[in-house]
C-alpha atoms as a PDB file:
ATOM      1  CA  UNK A   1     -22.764  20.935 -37.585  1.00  0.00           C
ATOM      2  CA  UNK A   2     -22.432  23.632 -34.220  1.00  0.00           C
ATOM      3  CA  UNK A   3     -21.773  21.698 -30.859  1.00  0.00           C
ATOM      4  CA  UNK A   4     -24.600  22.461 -28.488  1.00  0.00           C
ATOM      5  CA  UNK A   5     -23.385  24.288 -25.453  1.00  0.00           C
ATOM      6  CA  UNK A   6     -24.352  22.848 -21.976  1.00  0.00           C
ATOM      7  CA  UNK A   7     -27.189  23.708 -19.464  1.00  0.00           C
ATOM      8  CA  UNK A   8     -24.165  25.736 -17.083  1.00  0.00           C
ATOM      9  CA  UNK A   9     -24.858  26.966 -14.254  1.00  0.00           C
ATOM     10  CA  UNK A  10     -21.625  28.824 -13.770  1.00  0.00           C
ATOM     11  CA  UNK A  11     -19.638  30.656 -16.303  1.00  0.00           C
ATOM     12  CA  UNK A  12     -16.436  31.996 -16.023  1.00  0.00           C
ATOM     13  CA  UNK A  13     -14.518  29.368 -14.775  1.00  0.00           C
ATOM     14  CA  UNK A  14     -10.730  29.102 -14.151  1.00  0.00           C
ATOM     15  CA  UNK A  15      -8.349  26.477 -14.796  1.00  0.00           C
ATOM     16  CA  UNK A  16      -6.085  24.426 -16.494  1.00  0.00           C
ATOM     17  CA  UNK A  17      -5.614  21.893 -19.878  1.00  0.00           C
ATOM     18  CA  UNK A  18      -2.955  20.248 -20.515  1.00  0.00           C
ATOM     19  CA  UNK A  19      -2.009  18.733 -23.729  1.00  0.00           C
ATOM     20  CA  UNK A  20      -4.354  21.197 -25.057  1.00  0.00           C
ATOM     21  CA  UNK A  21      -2.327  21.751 -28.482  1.00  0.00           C
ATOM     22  CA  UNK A  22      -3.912  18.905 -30.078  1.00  0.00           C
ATOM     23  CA  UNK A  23      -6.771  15.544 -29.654  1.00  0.00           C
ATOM     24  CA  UNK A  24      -8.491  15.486 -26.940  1.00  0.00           C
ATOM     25  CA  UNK A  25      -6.859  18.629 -25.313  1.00  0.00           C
ATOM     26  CA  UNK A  26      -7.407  20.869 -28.051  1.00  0.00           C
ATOM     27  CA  UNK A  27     -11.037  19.566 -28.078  1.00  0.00           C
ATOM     28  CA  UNK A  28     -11.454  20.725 -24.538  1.00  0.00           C
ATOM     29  CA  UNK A  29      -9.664  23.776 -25.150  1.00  0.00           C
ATOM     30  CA  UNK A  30     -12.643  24.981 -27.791  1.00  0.00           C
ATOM     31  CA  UNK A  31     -15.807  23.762 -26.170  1.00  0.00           C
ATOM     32  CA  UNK A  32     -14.447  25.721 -22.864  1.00  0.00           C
ATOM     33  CA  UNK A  33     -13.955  28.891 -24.367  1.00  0.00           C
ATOM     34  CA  UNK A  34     -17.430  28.155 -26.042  1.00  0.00           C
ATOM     35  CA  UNK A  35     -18.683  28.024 -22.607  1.00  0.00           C
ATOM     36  CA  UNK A  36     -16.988  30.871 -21.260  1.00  0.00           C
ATOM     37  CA  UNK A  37     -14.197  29.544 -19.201  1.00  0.00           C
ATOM     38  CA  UNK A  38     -11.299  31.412 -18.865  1.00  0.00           C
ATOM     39  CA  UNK A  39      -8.152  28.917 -19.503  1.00  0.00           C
ATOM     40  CA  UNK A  40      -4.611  28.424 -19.232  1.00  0.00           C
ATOM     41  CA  UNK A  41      -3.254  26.121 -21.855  1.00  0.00           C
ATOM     42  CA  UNK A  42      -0.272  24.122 -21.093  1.00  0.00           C
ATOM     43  CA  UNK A  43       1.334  21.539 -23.527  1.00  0.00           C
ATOM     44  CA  UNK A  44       4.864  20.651 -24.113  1.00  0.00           C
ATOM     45  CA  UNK A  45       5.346  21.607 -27.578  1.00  0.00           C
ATOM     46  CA  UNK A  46       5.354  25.381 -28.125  1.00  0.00           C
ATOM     47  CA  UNK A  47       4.835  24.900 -31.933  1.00  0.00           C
ATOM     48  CA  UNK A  48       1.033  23.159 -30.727  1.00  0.00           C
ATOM     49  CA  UNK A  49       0.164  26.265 -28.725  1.00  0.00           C
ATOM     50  CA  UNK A  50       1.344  28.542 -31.306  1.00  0.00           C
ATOM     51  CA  UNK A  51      -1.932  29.708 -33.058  1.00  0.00           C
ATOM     52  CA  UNK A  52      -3.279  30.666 -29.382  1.00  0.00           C
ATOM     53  CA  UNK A  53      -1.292  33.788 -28.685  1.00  0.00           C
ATOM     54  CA  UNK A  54      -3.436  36.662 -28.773  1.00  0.00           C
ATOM     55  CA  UNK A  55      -6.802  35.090 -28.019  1.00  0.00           C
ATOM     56  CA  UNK A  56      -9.194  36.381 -25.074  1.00  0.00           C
ATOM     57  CA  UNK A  57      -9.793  33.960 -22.204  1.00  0.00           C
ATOM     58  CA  UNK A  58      -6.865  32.048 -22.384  1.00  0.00           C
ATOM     59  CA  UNK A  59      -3.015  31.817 -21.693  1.00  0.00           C
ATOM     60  CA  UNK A  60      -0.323  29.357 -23.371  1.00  0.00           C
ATOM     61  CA  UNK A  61       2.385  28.369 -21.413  1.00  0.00           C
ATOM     62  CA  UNK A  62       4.694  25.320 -22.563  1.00  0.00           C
ATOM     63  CA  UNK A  63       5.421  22.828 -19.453  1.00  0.00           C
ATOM     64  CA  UNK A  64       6.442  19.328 -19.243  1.00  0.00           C
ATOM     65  CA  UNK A  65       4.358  17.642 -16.756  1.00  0.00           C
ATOM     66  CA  UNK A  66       6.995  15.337 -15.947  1.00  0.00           C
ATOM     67  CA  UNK A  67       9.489  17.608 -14.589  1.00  0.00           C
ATOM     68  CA  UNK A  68       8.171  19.208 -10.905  1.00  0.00           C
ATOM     69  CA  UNK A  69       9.850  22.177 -11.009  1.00  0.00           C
ATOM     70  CA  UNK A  70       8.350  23.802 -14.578  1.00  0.00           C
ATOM     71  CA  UNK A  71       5.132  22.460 -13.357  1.00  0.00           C
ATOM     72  CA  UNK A  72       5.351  24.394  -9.907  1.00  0.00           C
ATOM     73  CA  UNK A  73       6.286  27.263 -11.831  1.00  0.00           C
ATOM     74  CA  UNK A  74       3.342  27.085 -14.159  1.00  0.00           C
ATOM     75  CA  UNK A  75       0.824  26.083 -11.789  1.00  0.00           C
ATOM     76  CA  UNK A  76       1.867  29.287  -9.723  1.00  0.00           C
ATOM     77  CA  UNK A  77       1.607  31.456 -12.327  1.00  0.00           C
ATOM     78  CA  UNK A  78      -1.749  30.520 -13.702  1.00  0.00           C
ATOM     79  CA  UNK A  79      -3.123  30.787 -10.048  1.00  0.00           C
ATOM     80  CA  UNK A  80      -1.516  33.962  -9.917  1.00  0.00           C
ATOM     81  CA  UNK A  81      -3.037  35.119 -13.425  1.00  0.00           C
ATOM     82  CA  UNK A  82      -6.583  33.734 -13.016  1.00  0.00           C
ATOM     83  CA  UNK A  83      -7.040  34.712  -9.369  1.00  0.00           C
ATOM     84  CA  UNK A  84      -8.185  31.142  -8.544  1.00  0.00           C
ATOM     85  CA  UNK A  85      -8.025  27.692 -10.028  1.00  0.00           C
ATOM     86  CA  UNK A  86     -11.228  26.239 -10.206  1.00  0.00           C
ATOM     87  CA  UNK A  87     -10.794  23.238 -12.983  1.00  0.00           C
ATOM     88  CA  UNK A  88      -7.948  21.089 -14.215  1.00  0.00           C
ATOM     89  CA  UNK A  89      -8.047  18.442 -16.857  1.00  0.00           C
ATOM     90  CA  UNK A  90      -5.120  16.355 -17.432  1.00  0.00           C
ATOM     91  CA  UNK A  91      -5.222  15.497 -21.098  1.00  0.00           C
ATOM     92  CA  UNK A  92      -1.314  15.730 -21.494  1.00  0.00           C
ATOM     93  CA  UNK A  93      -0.710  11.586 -22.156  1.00  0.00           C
ATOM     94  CA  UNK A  94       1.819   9.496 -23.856  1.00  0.00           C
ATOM     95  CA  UNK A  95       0.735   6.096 -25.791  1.00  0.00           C
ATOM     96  CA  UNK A  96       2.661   2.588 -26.564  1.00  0.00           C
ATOM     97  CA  UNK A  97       1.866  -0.430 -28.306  1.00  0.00           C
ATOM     98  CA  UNK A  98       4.146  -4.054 -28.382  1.00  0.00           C
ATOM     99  CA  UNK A  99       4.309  -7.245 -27.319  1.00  0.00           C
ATOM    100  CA  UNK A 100       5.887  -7.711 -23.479  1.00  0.00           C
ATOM    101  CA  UNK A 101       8.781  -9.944 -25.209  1.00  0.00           C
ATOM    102  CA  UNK A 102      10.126  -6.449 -27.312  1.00  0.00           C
ATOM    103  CA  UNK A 103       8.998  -3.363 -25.557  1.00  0.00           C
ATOM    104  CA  UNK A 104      11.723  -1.412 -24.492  1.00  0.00           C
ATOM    105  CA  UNK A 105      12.130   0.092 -20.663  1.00  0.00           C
ATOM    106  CA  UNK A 106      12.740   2.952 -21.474  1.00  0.00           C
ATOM    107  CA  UNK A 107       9.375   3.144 -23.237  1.00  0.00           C
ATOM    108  CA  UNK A 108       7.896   1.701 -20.579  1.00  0.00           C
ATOM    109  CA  UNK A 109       9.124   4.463 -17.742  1.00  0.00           C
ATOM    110  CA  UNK A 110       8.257   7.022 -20.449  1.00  0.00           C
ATOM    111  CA  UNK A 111       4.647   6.320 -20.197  1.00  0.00           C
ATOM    112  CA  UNK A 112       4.361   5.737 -16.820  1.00  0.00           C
ATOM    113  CA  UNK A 113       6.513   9.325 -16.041  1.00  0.00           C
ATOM    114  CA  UNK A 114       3.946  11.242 -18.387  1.00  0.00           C
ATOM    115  CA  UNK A 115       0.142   9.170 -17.255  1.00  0.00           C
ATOM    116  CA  UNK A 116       1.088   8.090 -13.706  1.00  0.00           C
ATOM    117  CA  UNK A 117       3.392  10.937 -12.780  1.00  0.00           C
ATOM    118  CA  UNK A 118       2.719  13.684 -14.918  1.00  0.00           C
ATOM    119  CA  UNK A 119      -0.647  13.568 -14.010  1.00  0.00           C
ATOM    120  CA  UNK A 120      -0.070  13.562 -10.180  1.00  0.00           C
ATOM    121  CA  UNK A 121       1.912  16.068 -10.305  1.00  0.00           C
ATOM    122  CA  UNK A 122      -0.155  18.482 -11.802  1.00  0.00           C
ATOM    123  CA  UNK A 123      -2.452  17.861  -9.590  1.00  0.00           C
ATOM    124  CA  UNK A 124      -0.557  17.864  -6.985  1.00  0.00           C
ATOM    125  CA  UNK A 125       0.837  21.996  -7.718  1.00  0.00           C
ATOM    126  CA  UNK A 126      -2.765  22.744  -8.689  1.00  0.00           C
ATOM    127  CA  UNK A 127      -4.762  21.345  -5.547  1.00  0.00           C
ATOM    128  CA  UNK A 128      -4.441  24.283  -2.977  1.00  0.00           C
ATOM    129  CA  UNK A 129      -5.923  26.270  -5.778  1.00  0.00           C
ATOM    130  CA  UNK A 130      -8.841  23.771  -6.071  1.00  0.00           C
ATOM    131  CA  UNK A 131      -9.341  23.080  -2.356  1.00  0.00           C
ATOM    132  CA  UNK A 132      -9.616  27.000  -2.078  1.00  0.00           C
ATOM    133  CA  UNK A 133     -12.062  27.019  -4.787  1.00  0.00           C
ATOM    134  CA  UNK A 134     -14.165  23.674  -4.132  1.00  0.00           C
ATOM    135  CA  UNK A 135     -13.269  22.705  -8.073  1.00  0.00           C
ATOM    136  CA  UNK A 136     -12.927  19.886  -9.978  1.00  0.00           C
ATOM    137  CA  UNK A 137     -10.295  17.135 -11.260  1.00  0.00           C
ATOM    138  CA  UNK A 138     -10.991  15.433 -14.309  1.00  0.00           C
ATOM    139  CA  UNK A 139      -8.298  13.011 -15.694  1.00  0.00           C
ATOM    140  CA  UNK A 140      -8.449  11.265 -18.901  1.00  0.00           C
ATOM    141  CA  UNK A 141      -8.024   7.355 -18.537  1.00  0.00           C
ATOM    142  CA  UNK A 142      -8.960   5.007 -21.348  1.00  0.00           C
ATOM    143  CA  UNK A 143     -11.408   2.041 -22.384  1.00  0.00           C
ATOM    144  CA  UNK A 144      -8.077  -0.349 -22.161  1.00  0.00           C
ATOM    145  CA  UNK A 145      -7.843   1.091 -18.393  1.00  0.00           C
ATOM    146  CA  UNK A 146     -11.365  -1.262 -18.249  1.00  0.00           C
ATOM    147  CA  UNK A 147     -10.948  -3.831 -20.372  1.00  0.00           C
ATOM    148  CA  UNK A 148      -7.786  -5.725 -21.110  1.00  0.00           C
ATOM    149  CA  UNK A 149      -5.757  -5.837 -23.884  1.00  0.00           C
ATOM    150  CA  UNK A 150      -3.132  -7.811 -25.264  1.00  0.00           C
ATOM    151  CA  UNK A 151      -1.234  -5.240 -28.004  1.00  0.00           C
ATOM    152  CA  UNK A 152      -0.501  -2.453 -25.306  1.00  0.00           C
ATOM    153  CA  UNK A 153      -0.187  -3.902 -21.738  1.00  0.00           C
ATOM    154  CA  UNK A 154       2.017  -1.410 -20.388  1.00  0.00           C
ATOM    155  CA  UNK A 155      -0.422   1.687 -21.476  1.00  0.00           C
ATOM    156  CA  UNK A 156      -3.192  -0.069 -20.365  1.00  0.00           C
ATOM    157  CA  UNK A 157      -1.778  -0.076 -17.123  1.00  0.00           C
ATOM    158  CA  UNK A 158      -0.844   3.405 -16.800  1.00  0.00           C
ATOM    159  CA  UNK A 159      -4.420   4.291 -17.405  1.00  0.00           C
ATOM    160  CA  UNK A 160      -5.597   1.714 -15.408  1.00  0.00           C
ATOM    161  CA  UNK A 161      -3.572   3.377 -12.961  1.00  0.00           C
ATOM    162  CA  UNK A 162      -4.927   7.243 -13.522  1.00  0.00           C
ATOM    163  CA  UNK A 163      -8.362   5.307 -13.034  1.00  0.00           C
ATOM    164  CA  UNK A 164      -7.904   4.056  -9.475  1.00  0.00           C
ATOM    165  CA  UNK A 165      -5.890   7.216  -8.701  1.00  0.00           C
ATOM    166  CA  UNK A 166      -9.353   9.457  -9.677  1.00  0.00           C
ATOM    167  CA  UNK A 167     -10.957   6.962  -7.093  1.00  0.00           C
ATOM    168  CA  UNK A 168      -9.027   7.091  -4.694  1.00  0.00           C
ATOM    169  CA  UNK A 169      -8.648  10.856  -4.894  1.00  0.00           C
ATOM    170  CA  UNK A 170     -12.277  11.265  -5.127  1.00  0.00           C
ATOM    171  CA  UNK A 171     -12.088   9.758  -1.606  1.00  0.00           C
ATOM    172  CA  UNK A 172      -9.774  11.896  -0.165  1.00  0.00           C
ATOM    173  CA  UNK A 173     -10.457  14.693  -1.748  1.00  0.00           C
ATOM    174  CA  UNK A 174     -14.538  14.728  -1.268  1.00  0.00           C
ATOM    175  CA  UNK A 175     -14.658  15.773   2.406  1.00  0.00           C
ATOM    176  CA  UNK A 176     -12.501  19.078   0.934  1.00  0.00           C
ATOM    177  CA  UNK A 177     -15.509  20.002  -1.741  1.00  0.00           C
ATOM    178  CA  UNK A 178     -13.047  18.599  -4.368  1.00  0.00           C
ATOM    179  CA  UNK A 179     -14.892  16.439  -7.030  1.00  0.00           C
ATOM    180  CA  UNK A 180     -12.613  13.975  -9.285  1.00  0.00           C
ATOM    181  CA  UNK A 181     -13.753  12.368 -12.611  1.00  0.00           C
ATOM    182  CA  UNK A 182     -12.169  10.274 -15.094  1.00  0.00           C
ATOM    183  CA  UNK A 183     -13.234   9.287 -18.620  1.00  0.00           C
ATOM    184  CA  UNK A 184     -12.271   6.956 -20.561  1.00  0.00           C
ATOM    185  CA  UNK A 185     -11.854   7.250 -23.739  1.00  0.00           C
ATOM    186  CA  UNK A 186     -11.958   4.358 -26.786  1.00  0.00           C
ATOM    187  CA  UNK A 187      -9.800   4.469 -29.687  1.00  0.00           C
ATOM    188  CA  UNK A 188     -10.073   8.414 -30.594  1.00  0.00           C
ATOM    189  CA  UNK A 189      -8.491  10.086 -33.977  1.00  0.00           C
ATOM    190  CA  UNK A 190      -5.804  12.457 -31.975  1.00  0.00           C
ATOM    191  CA  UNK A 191      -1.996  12.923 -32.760  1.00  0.00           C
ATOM    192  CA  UNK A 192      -1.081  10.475 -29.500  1.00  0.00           C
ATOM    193  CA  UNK A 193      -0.054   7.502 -32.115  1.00  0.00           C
ATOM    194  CA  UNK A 194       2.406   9.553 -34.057  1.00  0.00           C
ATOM    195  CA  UNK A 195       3.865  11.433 -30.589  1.00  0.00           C
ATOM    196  CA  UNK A 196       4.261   6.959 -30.008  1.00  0.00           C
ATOM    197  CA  UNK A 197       6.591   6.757 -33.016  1.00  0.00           C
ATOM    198  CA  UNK A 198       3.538   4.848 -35.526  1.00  0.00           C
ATOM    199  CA  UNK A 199       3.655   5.711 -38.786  1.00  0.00           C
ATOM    200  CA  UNK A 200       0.111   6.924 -40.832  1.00  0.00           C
ATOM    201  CA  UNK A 201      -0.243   3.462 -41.814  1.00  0.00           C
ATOM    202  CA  UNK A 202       0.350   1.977 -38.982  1.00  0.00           C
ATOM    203  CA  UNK A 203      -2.402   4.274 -37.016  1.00  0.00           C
ATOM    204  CA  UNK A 204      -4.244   3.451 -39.943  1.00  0.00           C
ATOM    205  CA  UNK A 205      -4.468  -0.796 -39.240  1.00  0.00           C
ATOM    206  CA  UNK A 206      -4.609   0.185 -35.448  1.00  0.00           C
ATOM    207  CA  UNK A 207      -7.816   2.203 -35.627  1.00  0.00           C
ATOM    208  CA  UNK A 208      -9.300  -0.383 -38.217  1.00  0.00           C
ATOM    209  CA  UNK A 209      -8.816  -2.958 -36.465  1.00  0.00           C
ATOM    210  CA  UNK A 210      -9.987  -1.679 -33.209  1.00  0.00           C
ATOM    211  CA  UNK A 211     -12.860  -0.183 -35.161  1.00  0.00           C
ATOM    212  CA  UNK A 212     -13.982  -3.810 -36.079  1.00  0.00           C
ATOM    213  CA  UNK A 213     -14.305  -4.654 -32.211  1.00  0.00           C
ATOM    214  CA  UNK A 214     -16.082  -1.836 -31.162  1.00  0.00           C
ATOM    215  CA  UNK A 215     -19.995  -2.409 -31.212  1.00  0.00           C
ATOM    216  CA  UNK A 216     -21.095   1.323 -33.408  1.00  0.00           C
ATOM    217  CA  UNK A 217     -17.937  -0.178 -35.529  1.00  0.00           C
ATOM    218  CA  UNK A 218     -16.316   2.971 -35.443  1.00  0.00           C
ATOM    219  CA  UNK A 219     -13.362   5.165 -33.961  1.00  0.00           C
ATOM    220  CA  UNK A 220     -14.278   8.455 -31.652  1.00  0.00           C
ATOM    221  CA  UNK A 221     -14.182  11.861 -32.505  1.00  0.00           C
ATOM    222  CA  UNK A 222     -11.742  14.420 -29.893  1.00  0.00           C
ATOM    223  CA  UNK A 223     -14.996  16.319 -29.075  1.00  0.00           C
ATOM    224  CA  UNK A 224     -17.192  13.681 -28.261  1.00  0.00           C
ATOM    225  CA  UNK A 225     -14.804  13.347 -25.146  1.00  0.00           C
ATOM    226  CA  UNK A 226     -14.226  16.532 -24.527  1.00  0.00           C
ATOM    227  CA  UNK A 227     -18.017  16.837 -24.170  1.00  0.00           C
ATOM    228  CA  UNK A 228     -18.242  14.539 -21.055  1.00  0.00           C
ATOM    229  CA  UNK A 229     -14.858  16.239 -19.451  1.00  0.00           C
ATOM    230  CA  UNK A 230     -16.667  19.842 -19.602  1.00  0.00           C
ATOM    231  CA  UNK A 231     -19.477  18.314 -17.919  1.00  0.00           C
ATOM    232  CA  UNK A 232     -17.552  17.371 -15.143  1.00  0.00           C
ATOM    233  CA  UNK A 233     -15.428  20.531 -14.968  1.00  0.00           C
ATOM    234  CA  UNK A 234     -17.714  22.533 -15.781  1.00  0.00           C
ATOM    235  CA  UNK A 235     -21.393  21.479 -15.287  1.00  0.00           C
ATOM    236  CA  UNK A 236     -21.713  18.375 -12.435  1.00  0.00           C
ATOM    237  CA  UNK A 237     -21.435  19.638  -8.423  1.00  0.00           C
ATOM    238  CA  UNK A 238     -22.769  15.839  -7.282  1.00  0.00           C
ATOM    239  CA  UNK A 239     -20.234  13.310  -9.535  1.00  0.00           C
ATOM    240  CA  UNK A 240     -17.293  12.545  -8.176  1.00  0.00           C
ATOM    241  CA  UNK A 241     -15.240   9.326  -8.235  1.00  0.00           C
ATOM    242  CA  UNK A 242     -16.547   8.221 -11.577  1.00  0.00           C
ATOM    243  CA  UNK A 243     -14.524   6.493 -14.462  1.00  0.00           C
ATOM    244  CA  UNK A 244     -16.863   7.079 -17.765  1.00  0.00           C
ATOM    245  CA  UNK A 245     -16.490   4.981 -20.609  1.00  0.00           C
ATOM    246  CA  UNK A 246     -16.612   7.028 -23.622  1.00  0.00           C
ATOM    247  CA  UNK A 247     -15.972   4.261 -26.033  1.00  0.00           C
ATOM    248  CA  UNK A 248     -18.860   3.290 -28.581  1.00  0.00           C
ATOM    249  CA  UNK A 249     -19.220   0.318 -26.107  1.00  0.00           C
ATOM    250  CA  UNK A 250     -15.807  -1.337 -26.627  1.00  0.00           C
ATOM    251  CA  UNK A 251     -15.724  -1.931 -22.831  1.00  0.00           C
ATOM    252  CA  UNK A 252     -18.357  -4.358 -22.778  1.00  0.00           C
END
């Protein structure tokens, strides 16, 4: 079955995905171009951008969020390209799962350096673009962010983290014409478990089990996120500061 389009009032719009070679990304990625934005695509793995080359309305570029210097570079470049910045949505995430008493530290800076860091400092080399345009921010958070959890403490508080950073940005940001959203997403069939190391059965008792807790009694779909992000990027001039469960009602 087609996705509707939105209502837009605006087409044309300029900006920036990240993780956009697969889940949630990717998602975003096709309903955009659906809508008519013009995009630049960033994710770190050039092998998940590879069936993009060629396409109208969008550039690929392969960045690692977590090092400043590529992400400068990028964010320059698509500026340059686009002639204006007027969304970003950072997708790009890492997941990890385990009990306090064996997760490793390393793990644990990994996902902070990609969800805490990563996403600040894309926003960071995107914002003059955005200030100039009066855009939007939309990050992706998660229903754990909301609700606590006792199987993946440390990614629930990286999210939970990205949440109170949209707020707080949405605070500083608003008096600039700057708008920044968050959702936040429930357990969501993407490629983010095996980028954590899981195996297929693994993912497999994850997603049951979280299925079982979640009131529709079922996992989400990639596009039924992306959905609520284009709204914000794309659609909404009054939201801002917002953290949108997206989550079949796990976070009640």
């Amino acid at each position: 079955m087609s996705t509707p389009l939105l209502s837009l009032r605006r087409e044309g719009l300029r900006g920036v995905i990240t993780g956009a070679g697969s889940g949630i990304g990717r998602a975003c990625l096709d309903l955009f171009l659906a809508h008519g934005a013009r995009v630049d695509a960033w994710d770190r793995s050039p092998d998940a951008l590879a069936d993009l080359s060629g396409q109208g309305n969008i550039a690929t570029r392969v960045v690692d969020i977590t090092d400043a210097e590529s992400v400068a570079t990028a964010a320059s470049e698509a500026t340059e390209s686009w002639g204006g910045i007027d969304f970003v949505v950072n997708c790009a995430g890492a997941f990890l799962v385990g009990p306090l008493a064996e997760v490793p530290v390393d793990a644990v800076r990994k996902v902070f350096d990609v969800n805490v860091l990563g996403t600040t400092v894309v926003t960071q080399a995107l914002l003059p673009a955005l200030v100039a345009s009066q855009g939007a921010i939309v990050n992706v958070a998660s229903s754990v962010a909301l609700k606590a959890t006792p199987s993946n403490s440390h990614y629930a508080a990286s999210k939970a983290a990205v949440a109170h950073l949209t707020r707080c940005w949405a605070l500083e940001l608003g008096p600039q014409g700057v708008r920044v959203n968050a959702v936040a997403p429930g357990p969501t069939t993407t490629t983010i478990y095996q980028s954590a190391g899981m195996s297929a059965e693994q993912e497999s008792t994850l997603l049951r089990e979280r299925a079982a807790t979640i009131p529709l009694r079922r996992v989400g779909e990639p596009v039924e996120t992306a959905r609520w992000i284009a709204r914000f990027a794309l659609e909404d001039d009054w939201t801002t500061g917002t953290v949108l469960p997206i989550d079949g009602g796990m976070s009640l």
